[in-house]
N, C-alpha and C. Protein backbone atom coordinates (compact mmCIF):
# COMPACT_ATOMS: atom_id res chain seq x y z
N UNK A 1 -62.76 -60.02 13.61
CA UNK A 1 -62.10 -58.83 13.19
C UNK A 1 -62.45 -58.52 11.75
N UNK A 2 -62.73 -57.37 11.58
CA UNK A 2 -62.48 -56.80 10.39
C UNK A 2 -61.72 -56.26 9.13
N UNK A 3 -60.41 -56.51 9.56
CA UNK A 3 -59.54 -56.01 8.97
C UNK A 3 -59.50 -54.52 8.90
N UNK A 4 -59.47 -54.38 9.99
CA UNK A 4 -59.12 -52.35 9.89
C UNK A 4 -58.65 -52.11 10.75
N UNK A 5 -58.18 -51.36 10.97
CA UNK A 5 -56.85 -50.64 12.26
C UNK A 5 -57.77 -49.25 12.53
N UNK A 6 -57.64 -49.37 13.94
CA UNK A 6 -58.07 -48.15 14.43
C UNK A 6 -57.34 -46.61 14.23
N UNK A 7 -58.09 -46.06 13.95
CA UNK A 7 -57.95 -44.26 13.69
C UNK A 7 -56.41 -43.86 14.10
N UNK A 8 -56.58 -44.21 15.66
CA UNK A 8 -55.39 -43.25 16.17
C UNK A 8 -54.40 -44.64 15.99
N UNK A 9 -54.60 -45.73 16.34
CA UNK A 9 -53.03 -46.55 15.58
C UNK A 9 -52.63 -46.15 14.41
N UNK A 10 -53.19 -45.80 13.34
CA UNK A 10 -52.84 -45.59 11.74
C UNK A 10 -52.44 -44.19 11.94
N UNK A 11 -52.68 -43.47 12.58
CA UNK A 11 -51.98 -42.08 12.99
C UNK A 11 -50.55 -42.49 13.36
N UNK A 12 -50.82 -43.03 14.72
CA UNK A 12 -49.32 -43.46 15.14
C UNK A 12 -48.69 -43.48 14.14
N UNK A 13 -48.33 -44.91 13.66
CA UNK A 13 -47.80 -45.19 12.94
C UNK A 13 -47.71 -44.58 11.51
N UNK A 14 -48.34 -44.29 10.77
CA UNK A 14 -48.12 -43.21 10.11
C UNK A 14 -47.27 -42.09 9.92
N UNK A 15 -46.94 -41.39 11.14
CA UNK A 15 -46.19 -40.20 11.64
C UNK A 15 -44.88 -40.55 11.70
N UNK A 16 -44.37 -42.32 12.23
CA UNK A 16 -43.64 -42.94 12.70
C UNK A 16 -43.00 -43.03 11.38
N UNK A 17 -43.44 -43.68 10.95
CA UNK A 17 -42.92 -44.34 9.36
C UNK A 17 -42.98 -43.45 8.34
N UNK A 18 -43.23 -42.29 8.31
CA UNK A 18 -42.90 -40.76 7.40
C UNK A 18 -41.81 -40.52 8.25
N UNK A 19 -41.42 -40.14 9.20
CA UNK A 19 -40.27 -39.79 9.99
C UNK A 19 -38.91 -40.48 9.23
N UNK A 20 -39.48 -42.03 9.78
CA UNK A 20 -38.07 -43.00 9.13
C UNK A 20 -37.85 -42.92 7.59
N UNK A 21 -38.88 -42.40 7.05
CA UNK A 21 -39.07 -42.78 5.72
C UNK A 21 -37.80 -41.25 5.33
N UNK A 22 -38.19 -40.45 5.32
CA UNK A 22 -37.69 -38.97 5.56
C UNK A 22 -35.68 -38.88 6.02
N UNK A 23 -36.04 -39.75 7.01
CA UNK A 23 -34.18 -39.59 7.42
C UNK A 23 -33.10 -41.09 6.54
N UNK A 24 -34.14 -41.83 5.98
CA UNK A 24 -33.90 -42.92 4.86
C UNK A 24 -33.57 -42.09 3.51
N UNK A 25 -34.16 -41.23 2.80
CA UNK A 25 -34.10 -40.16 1.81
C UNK A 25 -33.09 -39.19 1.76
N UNK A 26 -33.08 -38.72 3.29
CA UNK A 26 -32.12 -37.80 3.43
C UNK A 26 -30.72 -38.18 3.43
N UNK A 27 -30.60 -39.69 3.97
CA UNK A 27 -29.11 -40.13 4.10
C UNK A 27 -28.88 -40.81 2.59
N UNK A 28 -29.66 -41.01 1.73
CA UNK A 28 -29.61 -41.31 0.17
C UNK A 28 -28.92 -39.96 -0.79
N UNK A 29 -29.58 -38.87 0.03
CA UNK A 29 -29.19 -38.07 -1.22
C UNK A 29 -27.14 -37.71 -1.30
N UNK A 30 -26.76 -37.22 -2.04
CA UNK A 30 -25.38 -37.34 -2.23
C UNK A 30 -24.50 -36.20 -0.93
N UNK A 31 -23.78 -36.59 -0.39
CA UNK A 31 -23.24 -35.36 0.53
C UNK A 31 -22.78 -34.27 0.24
N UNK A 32 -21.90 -34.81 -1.31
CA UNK A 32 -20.60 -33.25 -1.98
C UNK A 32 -22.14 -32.08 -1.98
N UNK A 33 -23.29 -32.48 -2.36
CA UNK A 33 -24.14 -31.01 -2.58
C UNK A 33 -24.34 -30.37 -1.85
N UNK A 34 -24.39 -31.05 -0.84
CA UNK A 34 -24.76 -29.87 0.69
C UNK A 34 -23.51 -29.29 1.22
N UNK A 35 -22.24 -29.82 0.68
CA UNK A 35 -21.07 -29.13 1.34
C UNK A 35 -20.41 -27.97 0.51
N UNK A 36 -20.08 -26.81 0.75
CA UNK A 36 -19.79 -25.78 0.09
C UNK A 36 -17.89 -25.56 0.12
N UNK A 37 -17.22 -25.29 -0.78
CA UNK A 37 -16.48 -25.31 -0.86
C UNK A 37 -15.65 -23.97 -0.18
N UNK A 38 -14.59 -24.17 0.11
CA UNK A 38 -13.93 -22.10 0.77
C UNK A 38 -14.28 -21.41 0.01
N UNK A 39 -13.82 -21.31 -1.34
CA UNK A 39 -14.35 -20.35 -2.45
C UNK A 39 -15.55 -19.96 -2.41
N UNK A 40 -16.32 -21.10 -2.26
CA UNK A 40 -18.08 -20.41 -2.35
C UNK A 40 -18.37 -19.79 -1.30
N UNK A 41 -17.48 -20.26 0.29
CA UNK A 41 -18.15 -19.83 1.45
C UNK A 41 -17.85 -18.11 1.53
N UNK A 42 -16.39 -18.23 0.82
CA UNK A 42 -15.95 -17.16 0.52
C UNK A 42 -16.44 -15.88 0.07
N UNK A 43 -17.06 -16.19 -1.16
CA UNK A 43 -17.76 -15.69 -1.89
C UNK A 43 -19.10 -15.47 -1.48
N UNK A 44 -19.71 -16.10 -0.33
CA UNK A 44 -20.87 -15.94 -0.32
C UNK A 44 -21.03 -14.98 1.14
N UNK A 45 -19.88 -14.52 1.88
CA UNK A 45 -19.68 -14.03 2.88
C UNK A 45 -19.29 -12.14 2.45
N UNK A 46 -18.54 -12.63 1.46
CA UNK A 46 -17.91 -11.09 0.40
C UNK A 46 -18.59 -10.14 0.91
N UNK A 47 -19.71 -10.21 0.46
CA UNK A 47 -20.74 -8.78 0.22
C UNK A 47 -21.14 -8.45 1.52
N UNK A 48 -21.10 -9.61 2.68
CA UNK A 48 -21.61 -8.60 4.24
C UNK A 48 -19.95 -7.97 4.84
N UNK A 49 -18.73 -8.40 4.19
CA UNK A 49 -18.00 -8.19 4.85
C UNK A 49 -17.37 -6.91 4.19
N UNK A 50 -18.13 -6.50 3.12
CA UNK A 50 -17.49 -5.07 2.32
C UNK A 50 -18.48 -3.72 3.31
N UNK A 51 -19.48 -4.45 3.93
CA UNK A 51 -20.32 -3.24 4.41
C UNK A 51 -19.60 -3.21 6.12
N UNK A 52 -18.13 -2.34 6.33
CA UNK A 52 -18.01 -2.61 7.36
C UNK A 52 -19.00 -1.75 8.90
N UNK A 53 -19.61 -0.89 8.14
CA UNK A 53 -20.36 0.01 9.09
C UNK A 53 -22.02 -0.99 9.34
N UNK A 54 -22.00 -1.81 8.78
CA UNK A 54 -23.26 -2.65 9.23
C UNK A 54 -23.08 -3.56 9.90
N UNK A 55 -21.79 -4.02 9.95
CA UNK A 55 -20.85 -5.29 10.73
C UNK A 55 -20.94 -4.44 12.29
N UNK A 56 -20.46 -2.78 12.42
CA UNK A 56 -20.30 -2.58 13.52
C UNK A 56 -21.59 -2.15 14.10
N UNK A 57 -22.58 -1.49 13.41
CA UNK A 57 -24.25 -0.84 14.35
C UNK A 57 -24.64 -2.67 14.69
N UNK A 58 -24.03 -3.70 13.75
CA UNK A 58 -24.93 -5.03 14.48
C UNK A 58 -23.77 -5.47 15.36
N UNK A 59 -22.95 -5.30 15.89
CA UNK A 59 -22.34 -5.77 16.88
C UNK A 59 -22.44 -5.11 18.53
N UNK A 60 -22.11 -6.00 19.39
CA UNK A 60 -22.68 -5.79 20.75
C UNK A 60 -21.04 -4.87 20.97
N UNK A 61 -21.70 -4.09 22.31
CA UNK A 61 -20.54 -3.17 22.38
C UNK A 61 -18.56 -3.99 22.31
N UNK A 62 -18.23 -5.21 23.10
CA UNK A 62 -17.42 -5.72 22.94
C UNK A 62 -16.74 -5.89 20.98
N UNK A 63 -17.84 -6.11 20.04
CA UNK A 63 -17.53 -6.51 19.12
C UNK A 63 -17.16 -4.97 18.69
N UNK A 64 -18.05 -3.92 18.72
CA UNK A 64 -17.28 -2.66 18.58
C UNK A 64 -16.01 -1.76 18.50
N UNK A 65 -15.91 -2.52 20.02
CA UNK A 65 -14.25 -1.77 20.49
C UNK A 65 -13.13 -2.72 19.68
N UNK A 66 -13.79 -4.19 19.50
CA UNK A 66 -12.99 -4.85 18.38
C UNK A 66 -12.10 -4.14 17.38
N UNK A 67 -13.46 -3.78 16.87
CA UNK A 67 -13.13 -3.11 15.12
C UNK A 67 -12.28 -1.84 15.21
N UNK A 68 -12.69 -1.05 16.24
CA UNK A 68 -12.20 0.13 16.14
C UNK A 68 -10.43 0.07 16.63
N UNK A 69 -10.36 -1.04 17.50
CA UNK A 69 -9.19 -1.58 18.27
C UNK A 69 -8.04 -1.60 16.51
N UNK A 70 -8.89 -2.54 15.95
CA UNK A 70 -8.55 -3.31 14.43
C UNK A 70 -8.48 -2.14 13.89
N UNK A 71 -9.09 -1.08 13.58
CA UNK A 71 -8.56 -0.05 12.40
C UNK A 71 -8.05 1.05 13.44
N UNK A 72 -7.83 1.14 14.32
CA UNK A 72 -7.07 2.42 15.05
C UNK A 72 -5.48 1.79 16.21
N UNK A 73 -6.04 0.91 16.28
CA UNK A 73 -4.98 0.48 17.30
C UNK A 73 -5.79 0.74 18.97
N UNK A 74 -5.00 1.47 19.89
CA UNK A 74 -5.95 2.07 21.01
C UNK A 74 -5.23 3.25 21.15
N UNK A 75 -4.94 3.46 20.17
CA UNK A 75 -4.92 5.33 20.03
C UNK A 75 -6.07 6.15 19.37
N UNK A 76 -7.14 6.44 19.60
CA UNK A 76 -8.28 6.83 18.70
C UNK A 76 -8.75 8.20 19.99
N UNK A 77 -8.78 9.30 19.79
CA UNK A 77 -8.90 10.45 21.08
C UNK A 77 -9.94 10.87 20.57
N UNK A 78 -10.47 11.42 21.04
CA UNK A 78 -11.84 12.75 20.63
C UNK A 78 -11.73 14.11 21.36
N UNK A 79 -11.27 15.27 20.37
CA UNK A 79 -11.24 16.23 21.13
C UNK A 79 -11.64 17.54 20.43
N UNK A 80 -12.16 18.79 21.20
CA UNK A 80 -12.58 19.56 20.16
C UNK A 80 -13.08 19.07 18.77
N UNK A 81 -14.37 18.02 19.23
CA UNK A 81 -15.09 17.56 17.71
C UNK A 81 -14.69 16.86 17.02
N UNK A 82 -13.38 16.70 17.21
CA UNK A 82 -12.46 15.79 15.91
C UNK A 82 -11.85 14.48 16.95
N UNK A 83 -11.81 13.51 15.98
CA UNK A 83 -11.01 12.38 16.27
C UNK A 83 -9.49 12.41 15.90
N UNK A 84 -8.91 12.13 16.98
CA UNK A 84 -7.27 12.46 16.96
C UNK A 84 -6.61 10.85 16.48
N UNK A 85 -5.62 10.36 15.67
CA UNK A 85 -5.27 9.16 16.27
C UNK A 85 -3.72 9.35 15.24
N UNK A 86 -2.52 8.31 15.82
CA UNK A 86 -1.28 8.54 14.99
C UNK A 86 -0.99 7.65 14.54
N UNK A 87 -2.21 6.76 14.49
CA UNK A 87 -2.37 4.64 13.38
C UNK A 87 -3.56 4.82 12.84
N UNK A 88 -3.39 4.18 11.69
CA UNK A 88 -4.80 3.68 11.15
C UNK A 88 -4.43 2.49 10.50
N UNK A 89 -4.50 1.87 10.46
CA UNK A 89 -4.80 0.27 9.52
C UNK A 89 -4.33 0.58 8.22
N UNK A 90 -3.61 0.13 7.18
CA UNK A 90 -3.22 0.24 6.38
C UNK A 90 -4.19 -0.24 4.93
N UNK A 91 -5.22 -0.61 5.50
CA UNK A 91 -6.44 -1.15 4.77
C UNK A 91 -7.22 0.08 4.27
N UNK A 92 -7.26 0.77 5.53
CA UNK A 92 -8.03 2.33 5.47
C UNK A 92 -7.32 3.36 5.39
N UNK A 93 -6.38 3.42 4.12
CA UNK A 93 -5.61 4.76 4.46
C UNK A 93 -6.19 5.59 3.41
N UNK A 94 -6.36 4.76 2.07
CA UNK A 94 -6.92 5.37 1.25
C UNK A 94 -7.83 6.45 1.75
N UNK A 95 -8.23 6.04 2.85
CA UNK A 95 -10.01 6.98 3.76
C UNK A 95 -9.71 8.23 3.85
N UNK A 96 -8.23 8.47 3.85
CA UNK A 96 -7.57 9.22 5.24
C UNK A 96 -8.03 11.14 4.61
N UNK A 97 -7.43 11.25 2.77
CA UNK A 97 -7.55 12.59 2.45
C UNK A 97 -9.24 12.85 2.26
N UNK A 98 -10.30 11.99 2.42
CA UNK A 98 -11.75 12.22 2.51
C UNK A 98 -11.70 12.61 4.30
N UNK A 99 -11.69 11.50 4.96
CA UNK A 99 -11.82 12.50 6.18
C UNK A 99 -11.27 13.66 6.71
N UNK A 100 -9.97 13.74 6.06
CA UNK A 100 -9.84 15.07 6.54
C UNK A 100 -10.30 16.03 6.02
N UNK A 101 -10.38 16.04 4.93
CA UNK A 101 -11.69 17.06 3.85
C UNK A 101 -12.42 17.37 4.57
N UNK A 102 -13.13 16.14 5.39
CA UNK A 102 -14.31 16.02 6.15
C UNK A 102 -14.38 16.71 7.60
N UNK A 103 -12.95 17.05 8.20
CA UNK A 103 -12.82 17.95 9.02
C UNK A 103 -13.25 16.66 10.47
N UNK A 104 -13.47 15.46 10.29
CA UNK A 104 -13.76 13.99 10.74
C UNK A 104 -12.71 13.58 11.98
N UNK A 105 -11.19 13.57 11.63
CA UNK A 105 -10.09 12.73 11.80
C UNK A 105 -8.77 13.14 11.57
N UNK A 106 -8.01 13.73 12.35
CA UNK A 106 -6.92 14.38 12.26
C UNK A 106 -5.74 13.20 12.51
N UNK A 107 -5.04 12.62 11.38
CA UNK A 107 -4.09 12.10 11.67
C UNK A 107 -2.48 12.23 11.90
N UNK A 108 -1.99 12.04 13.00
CA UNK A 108 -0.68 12.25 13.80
C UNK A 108 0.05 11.30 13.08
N UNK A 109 0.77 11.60 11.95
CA UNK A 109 1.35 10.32 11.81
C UNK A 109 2.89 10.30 12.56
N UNK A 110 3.24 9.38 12.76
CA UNK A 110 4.61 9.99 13.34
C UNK A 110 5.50 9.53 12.71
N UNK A 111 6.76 10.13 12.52
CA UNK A 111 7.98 9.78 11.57
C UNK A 111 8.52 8.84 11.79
N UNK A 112 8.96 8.10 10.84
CA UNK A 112 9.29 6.75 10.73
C UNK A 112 10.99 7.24 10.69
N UNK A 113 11.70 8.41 10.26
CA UNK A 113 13.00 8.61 9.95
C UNK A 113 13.25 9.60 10.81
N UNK A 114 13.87 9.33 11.84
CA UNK A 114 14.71 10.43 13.16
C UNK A 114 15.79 10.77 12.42
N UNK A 115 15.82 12.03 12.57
CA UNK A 115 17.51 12.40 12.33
C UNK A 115 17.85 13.61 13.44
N UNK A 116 19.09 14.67 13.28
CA UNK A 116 18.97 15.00 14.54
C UNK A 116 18.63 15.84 14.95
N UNK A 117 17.84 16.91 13.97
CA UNK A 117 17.55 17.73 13.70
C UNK A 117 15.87 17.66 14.35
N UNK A 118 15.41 15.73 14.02
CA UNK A 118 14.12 15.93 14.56
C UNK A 118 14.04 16.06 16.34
N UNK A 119 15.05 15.51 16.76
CA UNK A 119 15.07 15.35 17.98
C UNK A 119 14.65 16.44 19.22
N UNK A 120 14.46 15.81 20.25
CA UNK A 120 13.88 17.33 21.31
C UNK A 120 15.38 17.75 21.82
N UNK A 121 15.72 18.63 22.14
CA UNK A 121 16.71 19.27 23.17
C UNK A 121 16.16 20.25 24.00
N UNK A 122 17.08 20.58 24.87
CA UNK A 122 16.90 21.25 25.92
C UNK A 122 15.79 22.48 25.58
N UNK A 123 16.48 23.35 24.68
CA UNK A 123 16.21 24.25 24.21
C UNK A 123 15.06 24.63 23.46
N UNK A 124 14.64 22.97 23.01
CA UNK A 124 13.48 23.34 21.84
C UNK A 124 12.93 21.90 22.67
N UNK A 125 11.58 21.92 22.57
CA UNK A 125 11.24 20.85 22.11
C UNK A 125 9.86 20.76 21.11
N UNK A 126 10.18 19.84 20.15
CA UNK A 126 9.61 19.68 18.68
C UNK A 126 8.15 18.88 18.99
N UNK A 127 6.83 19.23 18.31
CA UNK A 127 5.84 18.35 18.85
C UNK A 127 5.45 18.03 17.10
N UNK A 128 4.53 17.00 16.84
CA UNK A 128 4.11 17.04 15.55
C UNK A 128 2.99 17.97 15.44
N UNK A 129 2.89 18.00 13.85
CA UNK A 129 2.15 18.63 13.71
C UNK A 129 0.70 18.45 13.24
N UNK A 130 -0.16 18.79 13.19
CA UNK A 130 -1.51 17.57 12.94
C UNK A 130 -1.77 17.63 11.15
N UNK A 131 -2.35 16.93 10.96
CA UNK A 131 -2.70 17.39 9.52
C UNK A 131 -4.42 17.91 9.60
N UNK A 132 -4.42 19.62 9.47
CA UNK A 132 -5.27 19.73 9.43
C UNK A 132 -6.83 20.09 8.62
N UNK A 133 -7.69 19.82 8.75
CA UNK A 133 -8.92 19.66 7.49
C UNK A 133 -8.87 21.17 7.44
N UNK A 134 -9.51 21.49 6.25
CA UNK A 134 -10.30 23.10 6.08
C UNK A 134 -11.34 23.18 6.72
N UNK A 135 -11.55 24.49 7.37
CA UNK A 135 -12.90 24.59 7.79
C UNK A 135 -14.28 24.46 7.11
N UNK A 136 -15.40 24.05 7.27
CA UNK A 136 -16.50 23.59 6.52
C UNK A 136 -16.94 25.36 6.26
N UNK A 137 -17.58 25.28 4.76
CA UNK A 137 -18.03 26.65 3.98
C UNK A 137 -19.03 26.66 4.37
N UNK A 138 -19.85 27.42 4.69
CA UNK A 138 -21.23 28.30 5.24
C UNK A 138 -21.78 27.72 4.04
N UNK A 139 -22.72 27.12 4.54
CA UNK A 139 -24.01 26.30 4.11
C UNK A 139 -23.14 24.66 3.23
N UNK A 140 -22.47 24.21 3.86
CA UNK A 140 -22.14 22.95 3.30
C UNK A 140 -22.56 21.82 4.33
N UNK A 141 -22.72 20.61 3.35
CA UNK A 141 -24.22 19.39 3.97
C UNK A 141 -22.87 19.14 5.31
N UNK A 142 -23.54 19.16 6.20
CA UNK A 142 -22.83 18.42 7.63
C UNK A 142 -23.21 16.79 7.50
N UNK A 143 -24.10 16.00 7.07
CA UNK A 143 -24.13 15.21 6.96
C UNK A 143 -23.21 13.99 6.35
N UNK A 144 -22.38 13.24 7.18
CA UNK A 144 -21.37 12.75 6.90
C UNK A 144 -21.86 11.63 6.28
N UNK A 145 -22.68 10.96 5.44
CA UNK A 145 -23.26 10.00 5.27
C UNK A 145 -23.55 9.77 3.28
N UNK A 146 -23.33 11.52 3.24
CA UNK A 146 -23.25 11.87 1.83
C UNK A 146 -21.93 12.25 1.27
């Protein structure tokens, strides 16, 4: 013998013993670095979860009716062009005097204080009333995006 190892044994082994060598290194290095704390996960989630209109074009139709479930309830109508609904999420209310500007979203809110005056009788009966947008001015951008 010569003292030499054939080609493809020194391959073998080679491949073998970088492998072990590799998951020997890896279980050396310290664990706290690879683990992220809530705050950071937190923080590092922030910025996809402020874009909620990119959350919903990437979700499959189920995850859709989610969201809309989540900011409308399952009162959300479409009629004559406009979206009807008498909930919105209290997250998105701020939204509420832009969409209607926007002529978008007519909200029903309904009264939280009955008295008896609001009530239906025979004689009358009382429906709400919508809150409604202005009509859009001849030549203003339709593009809801601006």
């Amino acid at each position: 013998m010569n003292n030499e190892i054939e080609s493809s044994t020194y391959k073998t082994w080679f491949k073998k013993l970088n492998e072990e060598k590799a998951v020997l290194e890896n279980s050396l290095k310290p664990k706290s670095s690879s683990k992220m704390s809530t705050q950071e996960i937190i923080q590092k989630a922030l910025p996809n979860l402020r874009n909620l209109l990119g959350i919903y074009e990437k979700g499959n139709i189920f995850q859709k009716h989610s969201i809309v479930r989540a900011v409308f309830k399952d009162s959300l109508a479409y009629s004559n062009g406009v979206f009807r609904t008498p909930y919105i999420n209290p997250t998105f209310e701020h939204n509420l005097l832009n969409v209607n500007e926007k002529g978008l979203l007519i909200y029903e809110q309904a009264s939280k204080k009955l008295t008896k005056s609001s009530l239906s009788t025979q004689e009358e009966i009382r429906t709400p009333t919508p809150i409604q947008a202005p009509a859009p001015q001849a030549g203003a951008s339709t593009n809801f995006a601006t």
